[in-house]
Structure formats: C-alpha cells, structure tokens
C-alpha atoms as a PDB file:
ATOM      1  CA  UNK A   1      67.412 -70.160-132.916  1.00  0.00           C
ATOM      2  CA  UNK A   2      71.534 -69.637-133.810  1.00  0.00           C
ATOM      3  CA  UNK A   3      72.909 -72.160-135.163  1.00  0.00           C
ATOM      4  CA  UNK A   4      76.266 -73.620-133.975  1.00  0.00           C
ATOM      5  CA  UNK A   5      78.469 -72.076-137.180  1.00  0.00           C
ATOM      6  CA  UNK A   6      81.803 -73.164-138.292  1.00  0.00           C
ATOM      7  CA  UNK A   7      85.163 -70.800-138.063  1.00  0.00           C
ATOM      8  CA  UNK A   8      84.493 -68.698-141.072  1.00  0.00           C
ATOM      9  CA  UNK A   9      81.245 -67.596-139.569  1.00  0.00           C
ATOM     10  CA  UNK A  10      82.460 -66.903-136.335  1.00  0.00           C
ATOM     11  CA  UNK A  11      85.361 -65.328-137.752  1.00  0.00           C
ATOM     12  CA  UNK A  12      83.062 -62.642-139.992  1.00  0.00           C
ATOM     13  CA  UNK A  13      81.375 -62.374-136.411  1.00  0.00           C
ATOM     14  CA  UNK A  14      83.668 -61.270-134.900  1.00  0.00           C
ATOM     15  CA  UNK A  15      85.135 -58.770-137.644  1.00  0.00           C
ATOM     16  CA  UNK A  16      81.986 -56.966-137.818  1.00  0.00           C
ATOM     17  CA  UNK A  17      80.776 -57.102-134.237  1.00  0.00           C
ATOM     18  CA  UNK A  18      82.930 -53.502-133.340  1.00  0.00           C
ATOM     19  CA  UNK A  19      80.949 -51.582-135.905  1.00  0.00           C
ATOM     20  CA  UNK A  20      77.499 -51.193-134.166  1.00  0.00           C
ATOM     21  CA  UNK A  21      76.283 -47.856-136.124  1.00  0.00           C
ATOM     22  CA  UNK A  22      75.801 -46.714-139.362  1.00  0.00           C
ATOM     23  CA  UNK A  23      78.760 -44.090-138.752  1.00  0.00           C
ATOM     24  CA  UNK A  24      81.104 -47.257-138.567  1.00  0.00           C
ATOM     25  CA  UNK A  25      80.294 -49.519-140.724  1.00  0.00           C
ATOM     26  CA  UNK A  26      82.774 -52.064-142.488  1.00  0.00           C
ATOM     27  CA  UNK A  27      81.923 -53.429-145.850  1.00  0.00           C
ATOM     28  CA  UNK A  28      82.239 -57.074-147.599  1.00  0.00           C
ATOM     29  CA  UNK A  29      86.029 -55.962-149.453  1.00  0.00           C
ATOM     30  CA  UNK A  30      87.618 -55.161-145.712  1.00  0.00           C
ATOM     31  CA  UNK A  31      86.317 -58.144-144.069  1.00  0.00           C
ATOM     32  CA  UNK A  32      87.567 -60.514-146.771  1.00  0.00           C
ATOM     33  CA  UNK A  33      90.554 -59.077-146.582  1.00  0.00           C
ATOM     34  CA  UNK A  34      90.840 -59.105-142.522  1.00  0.00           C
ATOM     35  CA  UNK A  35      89.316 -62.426-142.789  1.00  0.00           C
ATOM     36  CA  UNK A  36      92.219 -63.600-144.729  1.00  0.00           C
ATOM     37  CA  UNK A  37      94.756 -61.530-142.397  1.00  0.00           C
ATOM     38  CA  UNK A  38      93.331 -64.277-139.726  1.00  0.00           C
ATOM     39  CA  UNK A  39      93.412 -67.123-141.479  1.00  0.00           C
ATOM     40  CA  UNK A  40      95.771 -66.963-144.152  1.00  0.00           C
ATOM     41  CA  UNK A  41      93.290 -67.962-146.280  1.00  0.00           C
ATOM     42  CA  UNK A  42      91.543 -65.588-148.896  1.00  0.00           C
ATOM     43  CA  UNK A  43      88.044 -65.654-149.097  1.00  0.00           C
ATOM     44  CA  UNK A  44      85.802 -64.103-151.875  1.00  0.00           C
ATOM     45  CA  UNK A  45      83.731 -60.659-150.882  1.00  0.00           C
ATOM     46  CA  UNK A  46      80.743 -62.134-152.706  1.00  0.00           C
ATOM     47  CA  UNK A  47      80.850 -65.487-150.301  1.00  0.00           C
ATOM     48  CA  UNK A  48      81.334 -62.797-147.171  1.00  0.00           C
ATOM     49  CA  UNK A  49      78.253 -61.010-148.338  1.00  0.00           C
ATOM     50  CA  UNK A  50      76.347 -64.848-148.478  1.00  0.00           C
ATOM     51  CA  UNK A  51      77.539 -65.703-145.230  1.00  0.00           C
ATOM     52  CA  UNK A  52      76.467 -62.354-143.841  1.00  0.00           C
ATOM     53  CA  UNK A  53      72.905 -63.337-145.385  1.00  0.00           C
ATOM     54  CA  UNK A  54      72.975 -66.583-144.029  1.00  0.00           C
ATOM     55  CA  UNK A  55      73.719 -64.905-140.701  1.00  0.00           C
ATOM     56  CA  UNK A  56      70.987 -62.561-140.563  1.00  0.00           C
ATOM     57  CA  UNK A  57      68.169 -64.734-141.521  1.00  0.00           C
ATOM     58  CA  UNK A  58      69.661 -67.055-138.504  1.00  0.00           C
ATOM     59  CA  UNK A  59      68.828 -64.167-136.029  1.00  0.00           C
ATOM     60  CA  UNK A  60      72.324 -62.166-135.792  1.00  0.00           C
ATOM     61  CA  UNK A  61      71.570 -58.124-135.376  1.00  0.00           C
ATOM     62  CA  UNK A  62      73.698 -56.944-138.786  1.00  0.00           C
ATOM     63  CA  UNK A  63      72.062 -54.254-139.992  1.00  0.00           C
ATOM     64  CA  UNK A  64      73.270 -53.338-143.795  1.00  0.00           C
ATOM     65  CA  UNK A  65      74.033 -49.665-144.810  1.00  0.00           C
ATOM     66  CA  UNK A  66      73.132 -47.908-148.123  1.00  0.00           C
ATOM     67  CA  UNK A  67      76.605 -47.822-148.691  1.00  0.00           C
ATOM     68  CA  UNK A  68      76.901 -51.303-148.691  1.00  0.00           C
ATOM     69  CA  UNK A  69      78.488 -51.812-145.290  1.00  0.00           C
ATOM     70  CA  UNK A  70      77.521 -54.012-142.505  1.00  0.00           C
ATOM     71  CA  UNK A  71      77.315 -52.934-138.945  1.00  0.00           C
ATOM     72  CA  UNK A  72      76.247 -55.122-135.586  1.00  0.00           C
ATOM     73  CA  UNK A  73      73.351 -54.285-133.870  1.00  0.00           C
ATOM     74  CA  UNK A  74      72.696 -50.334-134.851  1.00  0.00           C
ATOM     75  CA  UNK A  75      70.710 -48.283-133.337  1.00  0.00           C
ATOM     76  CA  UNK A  76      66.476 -48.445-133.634  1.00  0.00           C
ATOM     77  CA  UNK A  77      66.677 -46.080-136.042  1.00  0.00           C
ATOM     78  CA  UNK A  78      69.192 -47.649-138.237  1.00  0.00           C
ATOM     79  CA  UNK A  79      67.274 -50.669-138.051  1.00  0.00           C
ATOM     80  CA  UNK A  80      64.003 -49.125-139.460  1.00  0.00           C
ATOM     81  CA  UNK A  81      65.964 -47.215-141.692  1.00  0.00           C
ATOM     82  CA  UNK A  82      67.534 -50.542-142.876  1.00  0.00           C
ATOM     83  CA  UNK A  83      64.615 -52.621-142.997  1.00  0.00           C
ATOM     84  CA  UNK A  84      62.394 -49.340-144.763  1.00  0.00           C
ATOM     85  CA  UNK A  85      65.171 -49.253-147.848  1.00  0.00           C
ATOM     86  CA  UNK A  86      65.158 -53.049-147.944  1.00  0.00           C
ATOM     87  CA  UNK A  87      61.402 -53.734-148.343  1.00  0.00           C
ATOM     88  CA  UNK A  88      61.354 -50.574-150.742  1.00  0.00           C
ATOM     89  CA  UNK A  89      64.036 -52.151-152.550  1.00  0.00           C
ATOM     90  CA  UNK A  90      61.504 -55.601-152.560  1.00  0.00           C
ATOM     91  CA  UNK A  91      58.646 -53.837-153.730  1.00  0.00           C
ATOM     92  CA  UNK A  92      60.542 -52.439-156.912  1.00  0.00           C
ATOM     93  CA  UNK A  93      61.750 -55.258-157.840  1.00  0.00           C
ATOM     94  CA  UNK A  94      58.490 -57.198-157.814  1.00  0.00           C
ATOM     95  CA  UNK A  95      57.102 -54.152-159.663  1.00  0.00           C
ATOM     96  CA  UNK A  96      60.163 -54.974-162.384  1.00  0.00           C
ATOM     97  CA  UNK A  97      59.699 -58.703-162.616  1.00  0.00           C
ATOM     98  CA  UNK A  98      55.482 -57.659-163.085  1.00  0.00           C
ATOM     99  CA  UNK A  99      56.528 -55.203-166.077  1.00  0.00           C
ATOM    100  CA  UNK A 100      58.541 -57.473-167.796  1.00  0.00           C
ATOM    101  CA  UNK A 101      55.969 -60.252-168.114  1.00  0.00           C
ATOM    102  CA  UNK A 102      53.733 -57.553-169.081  1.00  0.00           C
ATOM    103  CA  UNK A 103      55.768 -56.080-171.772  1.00  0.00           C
ATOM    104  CA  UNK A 104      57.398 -59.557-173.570  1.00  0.00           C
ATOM    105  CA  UNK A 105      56.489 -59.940-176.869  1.00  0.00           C
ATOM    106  CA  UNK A 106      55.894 -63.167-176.384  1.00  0.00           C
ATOM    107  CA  UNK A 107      53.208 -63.140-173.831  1.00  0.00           C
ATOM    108  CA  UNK A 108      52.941 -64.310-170.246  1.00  0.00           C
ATOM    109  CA  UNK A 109      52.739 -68.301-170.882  1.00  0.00           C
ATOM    110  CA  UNK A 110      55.699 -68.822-172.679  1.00  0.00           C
ATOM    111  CA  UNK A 111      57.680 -67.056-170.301  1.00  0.00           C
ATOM    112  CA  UNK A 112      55.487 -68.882-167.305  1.00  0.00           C
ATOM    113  CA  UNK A 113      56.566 -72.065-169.448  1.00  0.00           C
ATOM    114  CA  UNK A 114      52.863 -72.534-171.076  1.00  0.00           C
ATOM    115  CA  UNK A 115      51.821 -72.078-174.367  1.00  0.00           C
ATOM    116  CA  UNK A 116      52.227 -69.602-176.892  1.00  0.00           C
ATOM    117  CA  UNK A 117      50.410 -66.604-176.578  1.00  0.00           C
ATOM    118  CA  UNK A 118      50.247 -63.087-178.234  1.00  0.00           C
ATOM    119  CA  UNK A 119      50.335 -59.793-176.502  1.00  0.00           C
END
C-alpha cells in the first residue's frame, strides 16, 4: 500500500519520474539540487537517498543504477539487473560481518556482548 507522503516526497517523485531507464538516470546530487530549485529550500543528498529508500520499500518502481542513479520504473531487465547487484551486494556483506566475528581477537561473545572468550 502507498502511503499518502508529504511535499518533499512528492516533490523527489516527481523529479525522478522522467528517467525510466538505466540510459537516463538522475542521481541523489541533481535532485537535491532541483529539489531546492522548487522549493527554495536545500535539502541534503544523503536525506534524498533516505527518502528514495523509504519510497521503494513503500512500493514506488525506482530502480537504482550501478552508478548510483535512480530511474522510475526501468525496464524488466534493469530491474533484475538491479535487484541481482543488490542481493549480491547483501550476500557480501553478510559474508564481511561473518569474517569479522571470526577473525576478532577477542572472540565471538564479547563482541555478541557475552563473556570473554579466546580465539
């Protein structure tokens, strides 16, 4: 279900919505900046990029680039491609967070928050 989102989301919306494929894209830098073209307001590229989070896992059809642009809807393709690089991307950072427990010197309860324990 969509929620019902303020001005700032509907203005991000609507800045992204003309790029529907990977071949134009717009990234987080140029829709802060249009963003604060519209409103007169600045906004920071970091919130854009939450917002455009919030946005997706709300149901909206942006579809992120490897290049770190966003575009609206995308092809099938680009979609799979998206979603293949994202759960790749999951997968080696759960692979990470397992090889640093393994390696710390001091051993997987303290950093689990239990006891000491040597490796």
């Amino acid at each position: 279900m969509l929620t019902e989102w303020t001005s700032t989301e509907d203005i991000i919306i609507a800045i992204i919505k003309p790029h529907t494929s990977f071949d134009n894209t717009i990234n987080q830098y140029e829709i802060a900046e249009r963003y604060t073209m519209r409103r007169n307001e600045g906004i920071a590229p970091r919130r854009v990029r939450r917002i455009i989070e919030d946005l997706i896992e709300e149901g909206y059809p942006i579809i992120s680039t490897p290049k770190g642009g966003y575009c609206y809807g995308g092809k099938d393709t680009e979609a799979l491609e998206c979603y293949r690089r994202l759960r790749r991307q999951g997968i080696q950072i759960m692979l990470r967070a397992r090889w640093t427990l393994r390696n710390s010197r001091r051993g997987q309860l303290s950093l689990l928050g239990g006891g000491e324990k040597n490796v």
